[in-house]
PDB file of N, CA and C in Angstrom:
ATOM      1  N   UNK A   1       1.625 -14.051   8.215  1.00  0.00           N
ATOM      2  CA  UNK A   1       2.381 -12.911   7.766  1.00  0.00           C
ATOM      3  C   UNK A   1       2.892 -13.181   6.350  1.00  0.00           C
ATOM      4  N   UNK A   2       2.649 -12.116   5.098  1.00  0.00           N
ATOM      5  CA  UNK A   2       3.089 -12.624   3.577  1.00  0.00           C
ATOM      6  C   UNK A   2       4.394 -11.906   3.871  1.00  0.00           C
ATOM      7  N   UNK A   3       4.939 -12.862   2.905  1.00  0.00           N
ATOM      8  CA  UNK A   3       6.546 -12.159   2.762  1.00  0.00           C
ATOM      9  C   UNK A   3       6.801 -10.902   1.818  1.00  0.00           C
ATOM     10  N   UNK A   4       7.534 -10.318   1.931  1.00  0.00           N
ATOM     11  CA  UNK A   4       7.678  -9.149   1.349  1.00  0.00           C
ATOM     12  C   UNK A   4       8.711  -9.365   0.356  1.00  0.00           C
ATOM     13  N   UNK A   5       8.625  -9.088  -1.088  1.00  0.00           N
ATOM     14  CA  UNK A   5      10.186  -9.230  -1.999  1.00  0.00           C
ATOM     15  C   UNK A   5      10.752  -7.370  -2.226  1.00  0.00           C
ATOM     16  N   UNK A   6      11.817  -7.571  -1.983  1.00  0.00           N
ATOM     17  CA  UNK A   6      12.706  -6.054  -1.838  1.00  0.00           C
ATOM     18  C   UNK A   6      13.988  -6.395  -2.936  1.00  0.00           C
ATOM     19  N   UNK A   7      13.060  -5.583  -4.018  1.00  0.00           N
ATOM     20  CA  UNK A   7      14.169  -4.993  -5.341  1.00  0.00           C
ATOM     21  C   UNK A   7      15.368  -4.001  -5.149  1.00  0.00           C
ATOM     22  N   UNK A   8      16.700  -4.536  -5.580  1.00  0.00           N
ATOM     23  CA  UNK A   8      17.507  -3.602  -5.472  1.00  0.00           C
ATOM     24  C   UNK A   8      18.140  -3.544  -6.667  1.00  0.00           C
ATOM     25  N   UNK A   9      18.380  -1.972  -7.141  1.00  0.00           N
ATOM     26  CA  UNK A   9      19.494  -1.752  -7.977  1.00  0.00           C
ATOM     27  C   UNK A   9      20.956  -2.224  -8.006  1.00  0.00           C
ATOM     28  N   UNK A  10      21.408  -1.661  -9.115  1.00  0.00           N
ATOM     29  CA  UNK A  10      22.816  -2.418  -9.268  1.00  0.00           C
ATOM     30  C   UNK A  10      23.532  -1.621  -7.933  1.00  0.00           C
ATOM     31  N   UNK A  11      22.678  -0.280  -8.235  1.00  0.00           N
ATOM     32  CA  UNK A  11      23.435   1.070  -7.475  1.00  0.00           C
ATOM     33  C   UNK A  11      23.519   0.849  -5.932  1.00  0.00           C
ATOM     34  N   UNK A  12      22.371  -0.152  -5.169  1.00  0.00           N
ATOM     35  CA  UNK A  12      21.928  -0.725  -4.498  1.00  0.00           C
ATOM     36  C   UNK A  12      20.602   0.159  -3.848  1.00  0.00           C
ATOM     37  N   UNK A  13      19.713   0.941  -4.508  1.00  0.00           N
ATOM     38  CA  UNK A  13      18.396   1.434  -3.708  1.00  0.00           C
ATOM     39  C   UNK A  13      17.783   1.110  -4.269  1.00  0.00           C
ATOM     40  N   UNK A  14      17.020   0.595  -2.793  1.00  0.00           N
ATOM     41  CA  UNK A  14      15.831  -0.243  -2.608  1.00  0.00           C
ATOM     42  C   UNK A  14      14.491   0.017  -3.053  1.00  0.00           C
ATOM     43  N   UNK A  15      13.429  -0.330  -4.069  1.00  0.00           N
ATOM     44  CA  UNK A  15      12.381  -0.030  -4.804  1.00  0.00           C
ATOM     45  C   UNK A  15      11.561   0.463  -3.454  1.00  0.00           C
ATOM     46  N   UNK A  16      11.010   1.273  -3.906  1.00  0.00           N
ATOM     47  CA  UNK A  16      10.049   2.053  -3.084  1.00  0.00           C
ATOM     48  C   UNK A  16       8.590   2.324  -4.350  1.00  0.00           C
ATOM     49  N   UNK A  17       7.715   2.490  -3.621  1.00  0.00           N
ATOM     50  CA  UNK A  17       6.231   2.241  -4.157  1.00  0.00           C
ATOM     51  C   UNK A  17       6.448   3.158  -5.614  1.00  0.00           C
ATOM     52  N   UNK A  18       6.468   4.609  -5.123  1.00  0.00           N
ATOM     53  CA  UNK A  18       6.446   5.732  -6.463  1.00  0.00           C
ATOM     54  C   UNK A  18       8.133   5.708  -7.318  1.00  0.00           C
ATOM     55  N   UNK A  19       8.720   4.624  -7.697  1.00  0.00           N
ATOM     56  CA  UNK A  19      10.041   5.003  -8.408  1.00  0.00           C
ATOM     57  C   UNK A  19       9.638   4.259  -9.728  1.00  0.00           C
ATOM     58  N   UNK A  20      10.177   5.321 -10.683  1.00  0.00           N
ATOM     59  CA  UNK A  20      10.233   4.966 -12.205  1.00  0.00           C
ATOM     60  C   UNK A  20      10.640   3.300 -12.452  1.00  0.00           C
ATOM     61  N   UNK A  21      10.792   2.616 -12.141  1.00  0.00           N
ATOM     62  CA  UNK A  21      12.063   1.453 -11.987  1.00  0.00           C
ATOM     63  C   UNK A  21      11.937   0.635 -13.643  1.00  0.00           C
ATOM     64  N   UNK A  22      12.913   0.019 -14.087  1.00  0.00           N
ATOM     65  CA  UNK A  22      13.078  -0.245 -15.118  1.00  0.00           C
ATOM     66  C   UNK A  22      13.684  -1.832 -15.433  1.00  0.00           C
ATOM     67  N   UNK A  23      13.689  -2.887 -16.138  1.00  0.00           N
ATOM     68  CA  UNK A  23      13.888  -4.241 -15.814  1.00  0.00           C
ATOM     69  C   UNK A  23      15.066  -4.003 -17.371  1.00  0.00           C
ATOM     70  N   UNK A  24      15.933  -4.909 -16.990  1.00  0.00           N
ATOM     71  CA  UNK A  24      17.157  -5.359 -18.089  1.00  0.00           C
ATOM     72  C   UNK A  24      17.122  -6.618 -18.603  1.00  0.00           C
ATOM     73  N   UNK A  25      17.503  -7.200 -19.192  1.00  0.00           N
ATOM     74  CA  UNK A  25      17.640  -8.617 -20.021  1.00  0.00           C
ATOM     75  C   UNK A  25      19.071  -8.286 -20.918  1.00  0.00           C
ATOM     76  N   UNK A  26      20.295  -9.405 -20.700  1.00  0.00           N
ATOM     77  CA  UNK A  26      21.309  -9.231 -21.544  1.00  0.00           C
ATOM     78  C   UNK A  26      21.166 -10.608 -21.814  1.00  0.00           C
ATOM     79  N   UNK A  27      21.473 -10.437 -23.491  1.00  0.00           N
ATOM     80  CA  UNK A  27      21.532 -11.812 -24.011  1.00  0.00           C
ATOM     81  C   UNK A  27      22.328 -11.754 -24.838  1.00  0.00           C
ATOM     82  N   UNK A  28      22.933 -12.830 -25.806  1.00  0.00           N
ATOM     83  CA  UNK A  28      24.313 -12.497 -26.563  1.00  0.00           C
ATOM     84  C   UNK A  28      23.648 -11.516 -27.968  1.00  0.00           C
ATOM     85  N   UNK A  29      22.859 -11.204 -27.880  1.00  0.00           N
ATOM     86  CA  UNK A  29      22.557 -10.267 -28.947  1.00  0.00           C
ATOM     87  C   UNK A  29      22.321  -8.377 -28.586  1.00  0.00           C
ATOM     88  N   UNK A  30      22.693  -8.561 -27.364  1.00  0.00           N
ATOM     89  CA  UNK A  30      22.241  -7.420 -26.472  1.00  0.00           C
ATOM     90  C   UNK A  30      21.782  -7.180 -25.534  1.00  0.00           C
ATOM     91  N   UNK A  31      21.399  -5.984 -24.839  1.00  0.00           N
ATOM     92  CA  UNK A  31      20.817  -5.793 -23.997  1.00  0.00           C
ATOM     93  C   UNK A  31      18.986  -4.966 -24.536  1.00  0.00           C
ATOM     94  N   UNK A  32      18.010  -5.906 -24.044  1.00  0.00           N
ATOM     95  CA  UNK A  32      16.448  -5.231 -24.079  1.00  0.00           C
ATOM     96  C   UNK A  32      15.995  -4.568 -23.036  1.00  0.00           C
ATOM     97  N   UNK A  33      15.750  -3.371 -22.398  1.00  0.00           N
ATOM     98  CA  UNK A  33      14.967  -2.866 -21.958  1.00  0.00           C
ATOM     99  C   UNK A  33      13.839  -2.867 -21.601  1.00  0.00           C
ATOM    100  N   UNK A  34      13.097  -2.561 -20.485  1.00  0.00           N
ATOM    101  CA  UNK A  34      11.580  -3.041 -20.249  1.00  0.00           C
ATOM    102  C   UNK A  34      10.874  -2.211 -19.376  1.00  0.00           C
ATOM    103  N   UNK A  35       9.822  -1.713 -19.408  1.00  0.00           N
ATOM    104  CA  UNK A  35       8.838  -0.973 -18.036  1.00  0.00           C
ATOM    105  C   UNK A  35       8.774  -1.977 -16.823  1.00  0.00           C
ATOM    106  N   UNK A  36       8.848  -1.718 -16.266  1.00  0.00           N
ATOM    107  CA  UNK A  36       8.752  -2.600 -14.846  1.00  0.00           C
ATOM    108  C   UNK A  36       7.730  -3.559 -14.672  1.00  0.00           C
ATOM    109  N   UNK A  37       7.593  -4.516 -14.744  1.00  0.00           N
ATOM    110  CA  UNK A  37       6.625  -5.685 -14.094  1.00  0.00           C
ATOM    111  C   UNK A  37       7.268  -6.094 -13.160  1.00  0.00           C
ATOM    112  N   UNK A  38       6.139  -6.364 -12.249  1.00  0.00           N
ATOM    113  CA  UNK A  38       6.327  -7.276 -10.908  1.00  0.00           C
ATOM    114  C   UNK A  38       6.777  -8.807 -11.331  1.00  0.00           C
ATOM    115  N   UNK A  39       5.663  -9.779 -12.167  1.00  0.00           N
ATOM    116  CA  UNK A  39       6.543 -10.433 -12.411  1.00  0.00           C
ATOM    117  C   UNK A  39       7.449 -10.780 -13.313  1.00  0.00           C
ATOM    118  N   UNK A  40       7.488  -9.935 -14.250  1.00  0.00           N
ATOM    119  CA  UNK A  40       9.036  -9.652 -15.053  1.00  0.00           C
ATOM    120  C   UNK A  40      10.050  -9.974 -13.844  1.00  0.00           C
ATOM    121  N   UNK A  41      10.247  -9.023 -13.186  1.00  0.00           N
ATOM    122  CA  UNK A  41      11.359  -8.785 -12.323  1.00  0.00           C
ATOM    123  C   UNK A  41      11.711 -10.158 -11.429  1.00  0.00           C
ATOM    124  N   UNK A  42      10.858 -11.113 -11.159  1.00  0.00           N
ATOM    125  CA  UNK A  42      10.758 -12.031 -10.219  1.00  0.00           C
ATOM    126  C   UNK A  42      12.002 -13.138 -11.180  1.00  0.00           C
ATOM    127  N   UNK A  43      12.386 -12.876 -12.245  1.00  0.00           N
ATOM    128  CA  UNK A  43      12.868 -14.143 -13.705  1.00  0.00           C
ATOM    129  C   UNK A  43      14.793 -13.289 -12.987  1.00  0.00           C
ATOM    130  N   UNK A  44      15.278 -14.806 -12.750  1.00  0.00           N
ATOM    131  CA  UNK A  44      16.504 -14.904 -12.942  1.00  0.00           C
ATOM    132  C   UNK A  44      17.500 -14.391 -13.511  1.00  0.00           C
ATOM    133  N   UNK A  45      17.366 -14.056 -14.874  1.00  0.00           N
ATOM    134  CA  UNK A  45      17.848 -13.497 -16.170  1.00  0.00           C
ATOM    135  C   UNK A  45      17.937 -12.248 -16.027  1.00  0.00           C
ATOM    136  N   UNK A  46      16.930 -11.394 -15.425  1.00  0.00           N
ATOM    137  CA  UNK A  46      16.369  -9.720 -15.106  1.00  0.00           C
ATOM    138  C   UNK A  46      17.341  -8.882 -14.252  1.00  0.00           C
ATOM    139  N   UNK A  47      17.800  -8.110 -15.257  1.00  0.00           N
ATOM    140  CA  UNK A  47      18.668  -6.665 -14.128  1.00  0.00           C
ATOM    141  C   UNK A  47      17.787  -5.737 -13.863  1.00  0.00           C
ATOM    142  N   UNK A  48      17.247  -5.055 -12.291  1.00  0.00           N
ATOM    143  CA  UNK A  48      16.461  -4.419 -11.828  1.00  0.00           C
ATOM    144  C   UNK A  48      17.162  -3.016 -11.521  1.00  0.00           C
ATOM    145  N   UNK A  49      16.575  -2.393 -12.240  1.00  0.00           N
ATOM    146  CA  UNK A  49      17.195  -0.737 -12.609  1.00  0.00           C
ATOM    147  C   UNK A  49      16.251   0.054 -11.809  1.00  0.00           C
ATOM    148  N   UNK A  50      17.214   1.193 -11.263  1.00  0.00           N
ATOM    149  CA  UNK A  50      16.578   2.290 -10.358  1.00  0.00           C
ATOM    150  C   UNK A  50      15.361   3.070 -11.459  1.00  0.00           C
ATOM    151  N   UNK A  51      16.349   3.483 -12.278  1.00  0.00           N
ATOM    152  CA  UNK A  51      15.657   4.608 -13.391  1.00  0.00           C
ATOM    153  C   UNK A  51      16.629   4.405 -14.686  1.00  0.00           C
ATOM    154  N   UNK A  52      16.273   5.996 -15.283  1.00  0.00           N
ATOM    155  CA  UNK A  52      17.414   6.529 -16.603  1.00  0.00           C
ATOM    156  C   UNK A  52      18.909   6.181 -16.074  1.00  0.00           C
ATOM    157  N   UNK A  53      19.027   6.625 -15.320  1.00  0.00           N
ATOM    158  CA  UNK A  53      20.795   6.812 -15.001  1.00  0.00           C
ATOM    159  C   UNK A  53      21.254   5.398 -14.802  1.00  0.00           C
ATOM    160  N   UNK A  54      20.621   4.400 -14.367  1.00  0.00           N
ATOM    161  CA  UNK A  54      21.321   3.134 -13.734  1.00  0.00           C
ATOM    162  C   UNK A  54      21.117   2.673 -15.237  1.00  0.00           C
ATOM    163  N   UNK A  55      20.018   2.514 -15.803  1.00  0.00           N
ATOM    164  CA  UNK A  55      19.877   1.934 -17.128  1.00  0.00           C
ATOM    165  C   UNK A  55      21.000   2.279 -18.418  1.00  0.00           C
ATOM    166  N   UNK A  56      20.994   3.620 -18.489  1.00  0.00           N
ATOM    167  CA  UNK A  56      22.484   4.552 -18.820  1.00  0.00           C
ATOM    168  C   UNK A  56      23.728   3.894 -19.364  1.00  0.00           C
ATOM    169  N   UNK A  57      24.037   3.679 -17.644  1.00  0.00           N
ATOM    170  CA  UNK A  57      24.922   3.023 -16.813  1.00  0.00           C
ATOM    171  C   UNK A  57      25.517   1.591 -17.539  1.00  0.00           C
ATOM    172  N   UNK A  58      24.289   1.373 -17.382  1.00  0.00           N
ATOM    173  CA  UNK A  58      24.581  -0.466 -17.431  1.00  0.00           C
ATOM    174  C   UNK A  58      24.468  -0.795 -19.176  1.00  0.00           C
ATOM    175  N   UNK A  59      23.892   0.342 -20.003  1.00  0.00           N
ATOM    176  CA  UNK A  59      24.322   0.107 -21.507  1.00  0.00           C
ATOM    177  C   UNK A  59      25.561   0.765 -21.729  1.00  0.00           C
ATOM    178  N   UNK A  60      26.235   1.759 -20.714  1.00  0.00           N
ATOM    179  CA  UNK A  60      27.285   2.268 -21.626  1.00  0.00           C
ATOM    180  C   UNK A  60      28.930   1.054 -21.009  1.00  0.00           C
ATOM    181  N   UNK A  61      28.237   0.744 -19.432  1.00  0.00           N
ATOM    182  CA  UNK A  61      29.687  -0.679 -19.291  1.00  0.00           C
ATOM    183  C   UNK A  61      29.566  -1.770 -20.414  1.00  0.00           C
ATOM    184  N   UNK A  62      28.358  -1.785 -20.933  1.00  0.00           N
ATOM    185  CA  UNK A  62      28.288  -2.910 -21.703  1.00  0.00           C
ATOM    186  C   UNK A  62      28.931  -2.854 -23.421  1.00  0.00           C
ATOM    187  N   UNK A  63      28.789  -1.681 -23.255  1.00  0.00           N
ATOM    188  CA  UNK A  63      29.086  -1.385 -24.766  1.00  0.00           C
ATOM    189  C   UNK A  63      30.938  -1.355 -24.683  1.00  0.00           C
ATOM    190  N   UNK A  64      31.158  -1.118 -23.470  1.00  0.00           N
ATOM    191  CA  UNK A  64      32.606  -0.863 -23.160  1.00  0.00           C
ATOM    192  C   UNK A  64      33.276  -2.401 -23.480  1.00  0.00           C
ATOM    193  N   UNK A  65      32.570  -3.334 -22.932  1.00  0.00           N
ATOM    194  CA  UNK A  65      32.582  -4.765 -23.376  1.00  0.00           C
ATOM    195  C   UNK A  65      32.661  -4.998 -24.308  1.00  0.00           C
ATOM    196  N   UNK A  66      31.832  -4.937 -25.051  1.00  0.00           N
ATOM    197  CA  UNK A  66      31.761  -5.106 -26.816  1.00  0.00           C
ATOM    198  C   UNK A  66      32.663  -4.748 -27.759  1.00  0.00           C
ATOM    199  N   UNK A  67      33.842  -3.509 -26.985  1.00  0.00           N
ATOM    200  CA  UNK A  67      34.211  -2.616 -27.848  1.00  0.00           C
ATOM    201  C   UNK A  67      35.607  -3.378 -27.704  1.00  0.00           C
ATOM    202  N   UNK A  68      36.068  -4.006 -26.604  1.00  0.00           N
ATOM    203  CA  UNK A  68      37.350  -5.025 -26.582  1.00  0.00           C
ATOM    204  C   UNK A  68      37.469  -6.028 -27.451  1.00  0.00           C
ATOM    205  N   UNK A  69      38.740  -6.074 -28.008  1.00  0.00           N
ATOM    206  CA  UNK A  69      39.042  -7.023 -29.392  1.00  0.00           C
ATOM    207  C   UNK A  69      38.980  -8.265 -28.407  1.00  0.00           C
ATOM    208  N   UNK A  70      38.896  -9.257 -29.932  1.00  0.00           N
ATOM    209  CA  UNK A  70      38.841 -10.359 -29.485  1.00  0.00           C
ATOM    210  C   UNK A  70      39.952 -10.872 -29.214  1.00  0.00           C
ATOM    211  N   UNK A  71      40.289 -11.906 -28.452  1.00  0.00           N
ATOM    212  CA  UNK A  71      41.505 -12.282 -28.455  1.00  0.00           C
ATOM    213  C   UNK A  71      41.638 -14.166 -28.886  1.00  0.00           C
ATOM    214  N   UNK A  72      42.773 -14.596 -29.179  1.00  0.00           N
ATOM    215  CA  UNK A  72      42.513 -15.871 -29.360  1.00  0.00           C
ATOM    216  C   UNK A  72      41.587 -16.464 -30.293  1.00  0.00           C
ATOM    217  N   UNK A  73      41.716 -16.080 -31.190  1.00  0.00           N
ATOM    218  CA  UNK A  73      40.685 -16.461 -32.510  1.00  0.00           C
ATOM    219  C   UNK A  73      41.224 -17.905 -33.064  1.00  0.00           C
ATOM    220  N   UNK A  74      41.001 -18.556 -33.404  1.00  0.00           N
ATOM    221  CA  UNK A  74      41.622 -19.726 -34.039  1.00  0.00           C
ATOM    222  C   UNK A  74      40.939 -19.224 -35.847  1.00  0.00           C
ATOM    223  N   UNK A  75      41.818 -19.470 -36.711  1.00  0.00           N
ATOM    224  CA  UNK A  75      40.770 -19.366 -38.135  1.00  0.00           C
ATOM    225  C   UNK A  75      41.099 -20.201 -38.574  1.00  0.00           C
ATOM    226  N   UNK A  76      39.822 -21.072 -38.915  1.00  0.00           N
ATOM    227  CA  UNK A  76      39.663 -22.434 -39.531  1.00  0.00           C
ATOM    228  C   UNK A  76      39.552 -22.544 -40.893  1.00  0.00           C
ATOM    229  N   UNK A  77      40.710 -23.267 -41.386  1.00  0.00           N
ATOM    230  CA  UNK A  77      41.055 -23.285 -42.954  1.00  0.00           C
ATOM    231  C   UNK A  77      39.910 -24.057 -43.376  1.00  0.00           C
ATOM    232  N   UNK A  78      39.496 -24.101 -44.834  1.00  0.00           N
ATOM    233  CA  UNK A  78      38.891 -24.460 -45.509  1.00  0.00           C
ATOM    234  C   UNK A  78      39.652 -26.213 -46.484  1.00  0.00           C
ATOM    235  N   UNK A  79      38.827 -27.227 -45.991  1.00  0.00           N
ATOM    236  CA  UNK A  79      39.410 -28.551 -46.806  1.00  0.00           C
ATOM    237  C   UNK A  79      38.639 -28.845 -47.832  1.00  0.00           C
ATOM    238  N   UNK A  80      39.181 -29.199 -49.175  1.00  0.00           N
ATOM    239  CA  UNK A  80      38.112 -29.464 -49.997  1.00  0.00           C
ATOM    240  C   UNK A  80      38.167 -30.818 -50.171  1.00  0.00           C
ATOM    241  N   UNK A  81      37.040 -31.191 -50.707  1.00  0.00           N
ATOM    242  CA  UNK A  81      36.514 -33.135 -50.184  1.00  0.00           C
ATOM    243  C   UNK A  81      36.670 -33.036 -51.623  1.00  0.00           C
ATOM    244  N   UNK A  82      37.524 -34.282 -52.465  1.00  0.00           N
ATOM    245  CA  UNK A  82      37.159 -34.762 -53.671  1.00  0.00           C
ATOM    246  C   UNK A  82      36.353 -35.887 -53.545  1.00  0.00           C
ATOM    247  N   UNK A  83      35.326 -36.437 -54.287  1.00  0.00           N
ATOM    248  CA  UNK A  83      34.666 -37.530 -54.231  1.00  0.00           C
ATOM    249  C   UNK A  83      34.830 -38.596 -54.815  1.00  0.00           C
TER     250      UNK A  83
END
């Protein structure tokens, strides 16, 4: 008997044969977008999106992220070296 792998959204529904489905990657430079591969999706790193709306979704919490100040900055003075 082969095992079966069952994709779920963030939203939590379960990939079914005919759905648009869409793969995520966030890295500190952003979030990339992707058409669905099978084994794309199989990589650790990969957010597995229903469609448009979950994809949407998951760029506009992210941007909500981005948009919070920083806090706790240290600013590092400048020493000048005589030789």
């Amino acid at each position: 008997m082969a095992a079966t792998t069952l994709f779920t959204c963030l939203c939590a529904r379960q990939k079914q044969t005919s759905n648009h489905w869409v793969l995520a990657r966030i890295t500190s430079s952003g979030i990339t977008f992707m058409p669905w591969d099978w084994n794309l999706a199989m990589g650790s790193d990969i957010i597995v999106l229903c469609g448009e709306g979950c994809a949407s979704a998951l760029l506009s919490r992210s941007l909500g992220v981005w948009k919070r100040p920083v806090q706790n900055v240290a600013v590092a003075e400048r020493e000048l070296a005589v030789a």
